[in-house]
Protein backbone atom coordinates (compact mmCIF):
# COMPACT_ATOMS: atom_id res chain seq x y z
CA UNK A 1 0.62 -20.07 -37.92
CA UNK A 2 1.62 -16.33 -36.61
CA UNK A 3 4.55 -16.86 -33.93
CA UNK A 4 2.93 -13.84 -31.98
CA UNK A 5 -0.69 -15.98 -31.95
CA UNK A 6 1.17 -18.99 -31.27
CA UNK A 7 2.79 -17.71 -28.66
CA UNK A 8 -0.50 -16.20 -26.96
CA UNK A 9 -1.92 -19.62 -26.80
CA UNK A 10 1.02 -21.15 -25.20
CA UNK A 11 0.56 -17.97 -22.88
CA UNK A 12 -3.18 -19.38 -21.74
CA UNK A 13 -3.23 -23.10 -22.87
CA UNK A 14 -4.34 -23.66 -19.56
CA UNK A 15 -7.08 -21.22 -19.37
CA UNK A 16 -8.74 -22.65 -22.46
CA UNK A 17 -8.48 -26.59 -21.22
CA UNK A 18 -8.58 -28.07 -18.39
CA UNK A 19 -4.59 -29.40 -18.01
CA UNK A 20 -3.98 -27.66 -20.96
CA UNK A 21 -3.80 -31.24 -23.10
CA UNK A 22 -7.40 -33.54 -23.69
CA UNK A 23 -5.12 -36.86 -22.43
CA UNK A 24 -3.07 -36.11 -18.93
CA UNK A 25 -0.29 -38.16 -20.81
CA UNK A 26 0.67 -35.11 -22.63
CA UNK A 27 0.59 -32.65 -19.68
CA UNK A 28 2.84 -29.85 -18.60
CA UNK A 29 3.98 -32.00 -15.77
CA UNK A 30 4.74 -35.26 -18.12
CA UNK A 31 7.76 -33.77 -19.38
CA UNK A 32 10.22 -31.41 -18.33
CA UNK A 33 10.55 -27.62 -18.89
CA UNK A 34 12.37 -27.64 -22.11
CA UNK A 35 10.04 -29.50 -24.04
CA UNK A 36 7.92 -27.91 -26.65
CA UNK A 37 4.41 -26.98 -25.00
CA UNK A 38 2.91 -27.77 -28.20
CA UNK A 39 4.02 -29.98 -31.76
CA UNK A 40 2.88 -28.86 -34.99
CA UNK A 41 4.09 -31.30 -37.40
CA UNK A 42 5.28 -34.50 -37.56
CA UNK A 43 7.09 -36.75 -40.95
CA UNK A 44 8.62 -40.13 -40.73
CA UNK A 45 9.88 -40.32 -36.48
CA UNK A 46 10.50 -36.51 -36.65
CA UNK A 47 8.47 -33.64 -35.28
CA UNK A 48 8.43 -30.03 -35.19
CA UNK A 49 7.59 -28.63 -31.84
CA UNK A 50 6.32 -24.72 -31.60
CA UNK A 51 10.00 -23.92 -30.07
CA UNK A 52 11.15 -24.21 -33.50
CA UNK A 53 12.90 -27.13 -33.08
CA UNK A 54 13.32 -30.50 -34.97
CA UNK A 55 12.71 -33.54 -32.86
CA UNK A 56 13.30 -37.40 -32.57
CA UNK A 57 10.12 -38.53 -31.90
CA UNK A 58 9.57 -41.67 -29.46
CA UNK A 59 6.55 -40.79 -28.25
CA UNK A 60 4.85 -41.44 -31.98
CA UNK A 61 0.92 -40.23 -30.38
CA UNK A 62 1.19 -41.81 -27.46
CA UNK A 63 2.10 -45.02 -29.32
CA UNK A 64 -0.76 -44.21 -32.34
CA UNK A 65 1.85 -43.63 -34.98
CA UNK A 66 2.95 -47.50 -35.53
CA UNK A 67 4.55 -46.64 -39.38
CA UNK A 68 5.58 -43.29 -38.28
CA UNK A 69 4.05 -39.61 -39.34
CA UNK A 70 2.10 -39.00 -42.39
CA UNK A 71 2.59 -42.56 -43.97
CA UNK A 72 1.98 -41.90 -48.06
CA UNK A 73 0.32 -45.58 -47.84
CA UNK A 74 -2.18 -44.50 -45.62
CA UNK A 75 -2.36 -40.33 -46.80
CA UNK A 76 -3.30 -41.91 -50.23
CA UNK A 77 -6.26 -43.79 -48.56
CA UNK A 78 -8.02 -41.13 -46.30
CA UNK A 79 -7.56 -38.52 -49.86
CA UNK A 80 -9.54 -40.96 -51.37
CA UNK A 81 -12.43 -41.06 -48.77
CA UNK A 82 -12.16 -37.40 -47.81
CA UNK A 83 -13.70 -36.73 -51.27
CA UNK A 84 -16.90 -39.57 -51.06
CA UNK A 85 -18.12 -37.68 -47.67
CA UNK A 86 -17.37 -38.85 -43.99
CA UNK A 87 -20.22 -39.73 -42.36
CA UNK A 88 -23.99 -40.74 -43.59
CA UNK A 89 -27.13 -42.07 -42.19
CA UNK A 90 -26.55 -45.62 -42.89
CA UNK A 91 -23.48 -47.51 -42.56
CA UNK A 92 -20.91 -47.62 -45.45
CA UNK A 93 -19.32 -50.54 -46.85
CA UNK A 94 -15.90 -49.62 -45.39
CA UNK A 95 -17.65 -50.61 -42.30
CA UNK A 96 -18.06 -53.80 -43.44
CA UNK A 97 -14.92 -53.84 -45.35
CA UNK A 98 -12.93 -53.54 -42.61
CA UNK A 99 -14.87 -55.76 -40.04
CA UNK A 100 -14.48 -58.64 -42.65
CA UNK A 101 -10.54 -58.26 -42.08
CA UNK A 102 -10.18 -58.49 -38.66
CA UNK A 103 -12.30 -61.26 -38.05
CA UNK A 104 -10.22 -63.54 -40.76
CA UNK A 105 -7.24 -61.69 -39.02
CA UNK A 106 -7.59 -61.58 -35.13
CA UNK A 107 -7.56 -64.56 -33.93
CA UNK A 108 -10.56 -65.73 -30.98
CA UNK A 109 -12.86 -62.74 -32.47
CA UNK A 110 -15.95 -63.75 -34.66
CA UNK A 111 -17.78 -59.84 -34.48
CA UNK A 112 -16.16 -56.63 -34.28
CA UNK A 113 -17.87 -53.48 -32.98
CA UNK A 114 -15.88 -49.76 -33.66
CA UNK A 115 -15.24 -46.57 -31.42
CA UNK A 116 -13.33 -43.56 -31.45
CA UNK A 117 -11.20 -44.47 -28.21
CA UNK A 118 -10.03 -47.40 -26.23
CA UNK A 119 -12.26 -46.33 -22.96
CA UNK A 120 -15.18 -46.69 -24.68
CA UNK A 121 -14.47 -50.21 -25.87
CA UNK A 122 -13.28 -51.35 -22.89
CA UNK A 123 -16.09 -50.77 -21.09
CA UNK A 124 -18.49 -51.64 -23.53
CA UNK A 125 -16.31 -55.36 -22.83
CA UNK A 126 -17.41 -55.09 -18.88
CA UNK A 127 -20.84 -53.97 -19.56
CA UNK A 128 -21.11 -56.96 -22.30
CA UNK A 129 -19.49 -59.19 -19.37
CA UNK A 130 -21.84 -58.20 -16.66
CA UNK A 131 -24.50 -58.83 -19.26
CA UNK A 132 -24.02 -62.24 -19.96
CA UNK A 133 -23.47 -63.35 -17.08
CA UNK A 134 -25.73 -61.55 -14.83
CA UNK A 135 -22.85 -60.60 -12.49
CA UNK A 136 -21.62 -57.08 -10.87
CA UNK A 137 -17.72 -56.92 -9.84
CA UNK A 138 -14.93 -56.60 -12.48
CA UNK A 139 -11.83 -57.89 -11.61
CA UNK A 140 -9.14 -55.75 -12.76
CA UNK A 141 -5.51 -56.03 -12.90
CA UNK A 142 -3.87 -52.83 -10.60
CA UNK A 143 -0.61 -53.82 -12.14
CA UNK A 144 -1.03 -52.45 -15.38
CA UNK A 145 -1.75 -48.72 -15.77
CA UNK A 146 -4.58 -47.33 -16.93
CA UNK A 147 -8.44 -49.49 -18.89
CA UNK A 148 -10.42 -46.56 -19.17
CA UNK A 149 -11.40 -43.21 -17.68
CA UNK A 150 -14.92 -44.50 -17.08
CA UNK A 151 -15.85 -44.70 -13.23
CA UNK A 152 -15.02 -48.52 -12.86
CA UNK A 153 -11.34 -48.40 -13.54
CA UNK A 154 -10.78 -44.71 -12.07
CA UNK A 155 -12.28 -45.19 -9.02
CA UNK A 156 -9.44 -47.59 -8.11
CA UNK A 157 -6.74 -45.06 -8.82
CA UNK A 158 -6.06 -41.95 -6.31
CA UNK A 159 -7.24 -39.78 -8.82
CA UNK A 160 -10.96 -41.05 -7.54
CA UNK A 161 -12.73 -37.71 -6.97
CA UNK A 162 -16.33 -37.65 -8.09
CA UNK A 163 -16.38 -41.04 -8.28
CA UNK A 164 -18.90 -42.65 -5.89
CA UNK A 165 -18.09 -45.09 -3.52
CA UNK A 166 -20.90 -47.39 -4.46
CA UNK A 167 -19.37 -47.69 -7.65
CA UNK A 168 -15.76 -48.32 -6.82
CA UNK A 169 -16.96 -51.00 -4.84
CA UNK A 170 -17.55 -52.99 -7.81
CA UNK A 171 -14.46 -53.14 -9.17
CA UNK A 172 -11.96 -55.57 -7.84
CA UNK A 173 -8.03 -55.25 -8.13
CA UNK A 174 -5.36 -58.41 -8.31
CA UNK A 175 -1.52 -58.36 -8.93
CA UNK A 176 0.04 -59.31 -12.31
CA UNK A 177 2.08 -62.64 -11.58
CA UNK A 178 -0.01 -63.31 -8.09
CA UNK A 179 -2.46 -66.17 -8.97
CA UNK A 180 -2.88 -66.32 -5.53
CA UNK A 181 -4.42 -62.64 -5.30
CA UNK A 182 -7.03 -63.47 -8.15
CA UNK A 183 -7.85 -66.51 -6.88
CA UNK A 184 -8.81 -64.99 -3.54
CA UNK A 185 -10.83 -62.71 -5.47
CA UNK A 186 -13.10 -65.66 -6.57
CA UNK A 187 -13.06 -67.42 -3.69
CA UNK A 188 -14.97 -64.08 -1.81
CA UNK A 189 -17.43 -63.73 -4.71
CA UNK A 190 -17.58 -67.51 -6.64
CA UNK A 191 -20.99 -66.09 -8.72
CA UNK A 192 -20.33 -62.79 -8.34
CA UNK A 193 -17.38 -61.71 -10.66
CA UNK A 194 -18.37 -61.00 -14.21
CA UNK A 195 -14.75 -60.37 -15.78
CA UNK A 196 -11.19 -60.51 -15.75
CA UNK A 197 -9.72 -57.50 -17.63
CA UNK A 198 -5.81 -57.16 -17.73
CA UNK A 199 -3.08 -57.07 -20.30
CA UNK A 200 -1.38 -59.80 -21.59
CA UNK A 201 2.33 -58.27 -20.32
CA UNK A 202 3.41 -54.76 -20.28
CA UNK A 203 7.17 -54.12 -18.51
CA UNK A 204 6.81 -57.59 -17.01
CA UNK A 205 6.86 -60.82 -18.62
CA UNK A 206 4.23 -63.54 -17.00
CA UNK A 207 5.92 -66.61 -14.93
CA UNK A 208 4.88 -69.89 -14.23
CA UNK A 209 2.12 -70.37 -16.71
CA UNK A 210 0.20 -67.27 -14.92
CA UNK A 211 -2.05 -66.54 -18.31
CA UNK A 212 -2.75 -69.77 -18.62
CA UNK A 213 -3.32 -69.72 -15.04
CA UNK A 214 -5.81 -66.77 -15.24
CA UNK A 215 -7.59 -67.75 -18.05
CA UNK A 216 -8.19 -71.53 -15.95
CA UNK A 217 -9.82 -69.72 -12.92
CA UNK A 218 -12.43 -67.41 -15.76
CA UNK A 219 -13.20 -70.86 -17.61
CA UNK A 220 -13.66 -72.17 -13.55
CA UNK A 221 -16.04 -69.78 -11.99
CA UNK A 222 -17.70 -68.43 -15.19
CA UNK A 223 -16.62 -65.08 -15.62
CA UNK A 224 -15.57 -63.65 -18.91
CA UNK A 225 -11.77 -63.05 -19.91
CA UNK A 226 -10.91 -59.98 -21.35
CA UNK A 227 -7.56 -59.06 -22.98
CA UNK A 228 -6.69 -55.26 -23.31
CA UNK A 229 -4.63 -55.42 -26.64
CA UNK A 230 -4.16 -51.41 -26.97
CA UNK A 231 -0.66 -51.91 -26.99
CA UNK A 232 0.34 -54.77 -28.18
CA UNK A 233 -2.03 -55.34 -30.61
CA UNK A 234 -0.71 -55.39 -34.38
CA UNK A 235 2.73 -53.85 -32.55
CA UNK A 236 3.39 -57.05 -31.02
CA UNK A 237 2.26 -59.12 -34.37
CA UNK A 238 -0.88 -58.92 -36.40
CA UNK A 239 -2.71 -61.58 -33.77
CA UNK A 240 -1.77 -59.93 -31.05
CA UNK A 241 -0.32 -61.02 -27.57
CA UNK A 242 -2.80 -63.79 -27.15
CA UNK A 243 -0.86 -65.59 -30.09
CA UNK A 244 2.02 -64.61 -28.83
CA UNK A 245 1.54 -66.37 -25.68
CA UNK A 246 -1.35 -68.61 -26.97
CA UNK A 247 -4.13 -67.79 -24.62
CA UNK A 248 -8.10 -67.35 -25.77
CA UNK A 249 -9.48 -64.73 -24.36
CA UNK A 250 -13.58 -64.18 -24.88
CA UNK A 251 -13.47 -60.40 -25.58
CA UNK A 252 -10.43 -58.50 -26.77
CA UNK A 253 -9.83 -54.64 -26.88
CA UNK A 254 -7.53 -53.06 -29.37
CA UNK A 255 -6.53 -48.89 -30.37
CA UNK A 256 -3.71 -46.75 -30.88
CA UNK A 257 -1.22 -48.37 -33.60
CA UNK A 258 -4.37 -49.44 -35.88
CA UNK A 259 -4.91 -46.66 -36.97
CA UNK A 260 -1.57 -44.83 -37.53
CA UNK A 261 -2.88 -42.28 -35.28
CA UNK A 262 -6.53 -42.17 -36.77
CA UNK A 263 -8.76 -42.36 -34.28
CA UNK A 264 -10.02 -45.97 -34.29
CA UNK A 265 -11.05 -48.65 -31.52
CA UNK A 266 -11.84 -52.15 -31.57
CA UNK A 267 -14.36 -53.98 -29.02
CA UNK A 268 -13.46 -57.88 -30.74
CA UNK A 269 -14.65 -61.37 -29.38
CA UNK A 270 -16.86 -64.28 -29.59
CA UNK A 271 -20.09 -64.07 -31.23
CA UNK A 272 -22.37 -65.09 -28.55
CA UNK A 273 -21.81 -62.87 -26.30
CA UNK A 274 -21.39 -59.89 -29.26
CA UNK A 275 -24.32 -60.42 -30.37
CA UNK A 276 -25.87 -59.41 -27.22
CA UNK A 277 -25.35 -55.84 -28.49
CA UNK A 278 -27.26 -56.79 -31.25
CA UNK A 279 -30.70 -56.55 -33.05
CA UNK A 280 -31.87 -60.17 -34.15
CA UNK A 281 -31.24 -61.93 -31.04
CA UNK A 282 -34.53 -62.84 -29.16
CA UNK A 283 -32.71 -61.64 -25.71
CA UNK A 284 -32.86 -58.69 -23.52
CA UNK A 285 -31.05 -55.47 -25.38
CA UNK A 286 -27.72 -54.65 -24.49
CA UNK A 287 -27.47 -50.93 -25.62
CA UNK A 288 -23.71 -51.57 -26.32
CA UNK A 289 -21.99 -49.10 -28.24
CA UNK A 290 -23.47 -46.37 -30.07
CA UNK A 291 -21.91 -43.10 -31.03
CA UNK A 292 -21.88 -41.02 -34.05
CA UNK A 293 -18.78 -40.85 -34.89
CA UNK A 294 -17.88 -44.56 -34.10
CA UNK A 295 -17.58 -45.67 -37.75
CA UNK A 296 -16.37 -42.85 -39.48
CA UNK A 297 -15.60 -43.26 -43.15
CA UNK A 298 -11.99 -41.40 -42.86
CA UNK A 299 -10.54 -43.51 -39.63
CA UNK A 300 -11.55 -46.47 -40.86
CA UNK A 301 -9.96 -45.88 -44.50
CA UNK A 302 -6.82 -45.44 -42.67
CA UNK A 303 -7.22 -48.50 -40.14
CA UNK A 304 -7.60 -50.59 -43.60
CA UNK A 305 -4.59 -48.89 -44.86
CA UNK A 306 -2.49 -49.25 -42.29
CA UNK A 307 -3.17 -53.24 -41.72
CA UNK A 308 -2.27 -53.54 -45.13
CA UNK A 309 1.10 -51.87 -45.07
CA UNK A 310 1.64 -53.89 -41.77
CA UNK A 311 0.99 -57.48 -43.74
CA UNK A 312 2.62 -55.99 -47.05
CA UNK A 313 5.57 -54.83 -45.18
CA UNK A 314 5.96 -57.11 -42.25
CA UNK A 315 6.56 -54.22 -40.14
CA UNK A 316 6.21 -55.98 -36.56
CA UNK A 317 9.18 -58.23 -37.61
CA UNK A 318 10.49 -55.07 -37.78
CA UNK A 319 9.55 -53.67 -34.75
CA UNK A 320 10.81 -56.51 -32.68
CA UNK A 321 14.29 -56.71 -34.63
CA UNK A 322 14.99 -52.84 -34.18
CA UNK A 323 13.83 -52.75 -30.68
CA UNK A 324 16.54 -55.67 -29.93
CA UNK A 325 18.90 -53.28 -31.43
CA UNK A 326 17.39 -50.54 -29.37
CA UNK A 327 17.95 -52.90 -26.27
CA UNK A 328 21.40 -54.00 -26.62
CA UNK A 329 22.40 -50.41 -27.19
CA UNK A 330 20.94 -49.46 -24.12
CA UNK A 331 21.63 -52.06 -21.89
CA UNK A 332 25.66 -51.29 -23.17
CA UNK A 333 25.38 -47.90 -22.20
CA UNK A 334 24.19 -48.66 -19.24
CA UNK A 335 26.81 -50.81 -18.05
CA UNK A 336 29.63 -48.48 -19.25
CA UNK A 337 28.52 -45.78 -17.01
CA UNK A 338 27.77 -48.01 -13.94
CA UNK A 339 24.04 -47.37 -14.04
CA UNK A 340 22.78 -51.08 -14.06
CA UNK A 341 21.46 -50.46 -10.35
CA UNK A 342 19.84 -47.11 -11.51
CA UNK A 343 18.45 -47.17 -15.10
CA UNK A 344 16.53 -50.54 -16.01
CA UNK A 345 15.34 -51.11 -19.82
CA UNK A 346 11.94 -53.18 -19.05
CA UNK A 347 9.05 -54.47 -21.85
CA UNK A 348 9.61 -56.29 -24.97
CA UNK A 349 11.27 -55.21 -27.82
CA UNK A 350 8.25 -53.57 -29.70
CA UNK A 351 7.70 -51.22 -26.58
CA UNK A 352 10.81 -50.83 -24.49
CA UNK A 353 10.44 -48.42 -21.30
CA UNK A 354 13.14 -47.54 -18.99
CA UNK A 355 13.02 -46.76 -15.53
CA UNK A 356 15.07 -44.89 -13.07
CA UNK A 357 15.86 -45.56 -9.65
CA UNK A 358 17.55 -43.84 -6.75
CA UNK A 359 20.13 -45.72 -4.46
CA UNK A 360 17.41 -47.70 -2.66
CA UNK A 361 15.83 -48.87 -5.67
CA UNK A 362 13.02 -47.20 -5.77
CA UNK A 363 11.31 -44.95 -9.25
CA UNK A 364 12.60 -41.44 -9.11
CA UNK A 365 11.09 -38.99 -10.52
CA UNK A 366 13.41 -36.64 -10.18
CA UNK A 367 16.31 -38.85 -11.81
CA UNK A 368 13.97 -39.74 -14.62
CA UNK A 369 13.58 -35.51 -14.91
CA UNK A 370 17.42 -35.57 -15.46
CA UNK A 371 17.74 -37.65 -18.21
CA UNK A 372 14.10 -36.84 -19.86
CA UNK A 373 15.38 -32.56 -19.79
CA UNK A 374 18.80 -33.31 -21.15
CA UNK A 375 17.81 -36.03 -24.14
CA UNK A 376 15.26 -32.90 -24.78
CA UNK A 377 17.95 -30.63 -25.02
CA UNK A 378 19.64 -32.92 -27.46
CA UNK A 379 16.66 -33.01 -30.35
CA UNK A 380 14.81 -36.04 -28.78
CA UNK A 381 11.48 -36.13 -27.36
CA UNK A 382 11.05 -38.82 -25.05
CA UNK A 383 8.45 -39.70 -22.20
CA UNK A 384 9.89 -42.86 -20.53
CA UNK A 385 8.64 -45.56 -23.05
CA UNK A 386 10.21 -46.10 -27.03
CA UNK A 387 7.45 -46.18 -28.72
CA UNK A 388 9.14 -47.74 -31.88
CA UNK A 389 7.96 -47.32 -35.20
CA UNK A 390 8.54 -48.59 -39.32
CA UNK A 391 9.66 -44.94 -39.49
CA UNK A 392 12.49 -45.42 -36.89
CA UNK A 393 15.16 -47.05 -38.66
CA UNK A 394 18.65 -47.59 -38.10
CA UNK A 395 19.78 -44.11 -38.42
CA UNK A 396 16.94 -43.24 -35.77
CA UNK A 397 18.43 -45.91 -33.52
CA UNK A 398 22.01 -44.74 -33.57
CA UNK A 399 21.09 -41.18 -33.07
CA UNK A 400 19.16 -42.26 -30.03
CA UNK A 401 21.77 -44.31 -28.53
CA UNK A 402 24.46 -40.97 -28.84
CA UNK A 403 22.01 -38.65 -27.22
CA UNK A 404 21.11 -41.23 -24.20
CA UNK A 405 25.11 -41.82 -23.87
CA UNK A 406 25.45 -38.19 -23.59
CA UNK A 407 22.42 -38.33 -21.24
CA UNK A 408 23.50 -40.66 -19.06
CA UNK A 409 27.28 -38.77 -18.66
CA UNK A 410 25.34 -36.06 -16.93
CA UNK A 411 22.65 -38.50 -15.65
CA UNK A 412 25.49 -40.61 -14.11
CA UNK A 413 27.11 -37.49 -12.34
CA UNK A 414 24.00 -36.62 -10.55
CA UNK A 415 23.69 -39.93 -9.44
CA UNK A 416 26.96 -40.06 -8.10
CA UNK A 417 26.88 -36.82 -6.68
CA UNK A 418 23.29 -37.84 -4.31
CA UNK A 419 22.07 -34.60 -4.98
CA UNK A 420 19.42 -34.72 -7.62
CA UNK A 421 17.11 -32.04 -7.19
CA UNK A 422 20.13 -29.25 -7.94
CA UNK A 423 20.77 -30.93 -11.64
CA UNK A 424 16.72 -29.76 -12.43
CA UNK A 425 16.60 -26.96 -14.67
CA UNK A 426 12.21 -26.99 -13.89
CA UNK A 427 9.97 -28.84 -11.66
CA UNK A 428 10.16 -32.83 -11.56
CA UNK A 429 7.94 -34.51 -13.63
CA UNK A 430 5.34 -35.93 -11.49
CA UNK A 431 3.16 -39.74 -11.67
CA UNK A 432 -0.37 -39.23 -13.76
CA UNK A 433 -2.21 -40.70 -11.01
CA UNK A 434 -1.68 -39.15 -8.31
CA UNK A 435 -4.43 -37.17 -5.34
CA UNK A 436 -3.24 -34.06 -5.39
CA UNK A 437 -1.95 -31.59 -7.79
């Protein structure tokens, strides 16, 4: 592309779309001044950004890229489709194809239904939920970050403007690893609560049985477990967190990584309440998900390709075992600078996130600014969370433990010094949900 015209569009990115990205996770304000406003290739854990400039990649598509950029595996696969057509007006056998696989592989699913995001499966889950069991409130765990942008999760964030009242109503919130707080929920509305949607584990890991715990009180009062599996799904293993941590949840959820950044989404679960979206039943018609694009010959092609190259190559063994490297690196860096207090490496292995906090212990934004500008500076674009790959190997994990050493040197002085804001070079990145610009 012509540097001039590129350069033009940087100029009024934000006249064309609203934020100037189509997810708010790749905003202007997600990442500090120096990054590149826009990336226009990507091979292996590299990309190019429209600065010029070669980059460490460990944001991978917000976590989409699970082998890494341009896989051959799965380039081979959508070539092959791109030339039998896209989309028809009757399913194609990849549809099937690919269905077929996922219910021998994921474990509690017997029907599988596609989408193009993970919002839309999600809450085709609650809708499913509130169908079967003829109830109204979702129960929704505010400890995890983000379901859907559909009404019934947004309305419990800040960012709750144009959302109706009536509606956010409806949705319920407990506290990851406070039983307590869920089971109050059911004790104000025993018959009322359709679904539990949460994660399995993000930064935290669960304590005293509380999955097991959660998915008691569903089986209890009658209301349908669902497991978001975005992230962990096929990253943590091909079954999932649920096998992980052996808990059977009734409707699962699963995106990003299956695809290796295709856009494919997964609405997975047990067969009787499925089949409520379906067209042989005798019951009332749950108009479940339906969109053109849902099943499109191309994504899917690569979703079949990339499980493959995940069994063939065992990549989440992988994942795990270079993430512990990833860890231990850190966590050593850490210590040798004194920033144990400060800069915390949370998750498991396959999705490692750090977090930075100021002297009182509490997330600073501005201290995560430091270190996110100056590991730009250094080749490496980074957003908080390692978003680790097949592609990222062990070169990739050395080179990313001598830019966050050099990182934390300057990250460390600012800390020391108590005066953050005058190590910015541009405007602190700021929280995604938040009420005001």
């Amino acid at each position: 592309m012509n540097k001039n015209y590129l350069n033009k569009l940087i100029g009024k990115r934000h006249k064309l779309i609203p934020g100037a990205a189509h997810t708010y996770s790749k905003g202007d304000d997600q990442f500090p001044d120096n990054a590149p406003k826009m990336i226009l290739k990507g091979k292996g854990a590299y990309v190019w950004g429209s600065d010029g400039k070669k980059y460490l990649d460990w944001c991978m598509g917000l976590r989409t890229g699970l082998l890494g950029y341009c896989n051959e595996s799965v380039n081979r696969a959508v070539k092959q489709q791109v030339g039998q057509g896209l989309n028809f007006g009757r399913p194609h056998p990849v549809e099937f194809e690919l269905a077929d696989l996922l219910v021998k592989i994921l474990p509690n699913t017997e029907m599988v239904k596609f989408a193009k995001n993970g919002s839309t499966v999600t809450t085709a889950a609650t809708k499913l939920a509130r169908a079967y069991t003829g109830r109204k409130y979702i129960a929704l765990c505010s400890s995890h970050p983000f379901f859907s942008y559909d009404d019934w999760f947004i309305g419990t964030t800040p960012c709750n403007s144009g959302i109706p009242n009536e509606i956010t109503k409806l949705s319920l919130t407990f506290r990851y690893n406070d039983i307590k707080s869920l089971e109050d929920l059911f004790k104000a509305h025993p018959k009322d609560i359709a679904c539990i949607i949460m994660e399995a584990a993000t930064i935290e890991p669960p304590k005293d049985d509380f999955l097991l715990k959660v998915q008691a009180l569903a089986k209890k009062y009658g209301a349908i477990f669902i497991l978001d599996e975005m992230i962990t799904g096929f990253r943590w293993g091909l079954k999932g967190a649920q096998h992980y941590f052996g808990i059977k949840p009734d409707l699962s959820t699963y995106g990003k990584g299956i695809g290796n950044g295709y856009s494919v989404a997964v609405l997975a679960g047990r067969r009787e309440i499925m089949d409520l979206g379906g067209i042989q039943n005798k019951k009332e018609k749950v108009f479940l998900i339906s969109t053109t694009h849902g099943a499109e010959t191309i994504s899917l092609s690569a979703c079949l390709a990339t499980i493959k190259f995940l069994q063939t190559h065992k990549v989440p063994q992988q994942l795990w075992k270079n993430g512990k490297k990833l860890k231990e690196g850190l966590l050593r860096l850490i210590s040798k600078y004194g920033l144990s207090d400060s800069v915390k490496v949370l998750g498991y292995e396959p999705n490692l996130c750090l977090d930075f906090r100021d002297k009182t212990g509490v997330t600073s934004f501005v201290l995560k600014t430091i270190f996110l500008q100056e590991v730009t500076r250094l080749g490496m674009l980074f957003q908080g969370y390692f978003a680790i790959s097949y592609a990222h190997k062990d070169r990739e994990i050395k080179k990313t433990l001598l830019v966050c050493e050099r990182a934390l040197k300057v990250y460390s002085e600012a800390f020391a010094n108590g005066d953050y804001v005058k190590y910015l070079t541009s405007e602190s990145v700021k929280p995604v949900f938040r009420k005001y610009n």
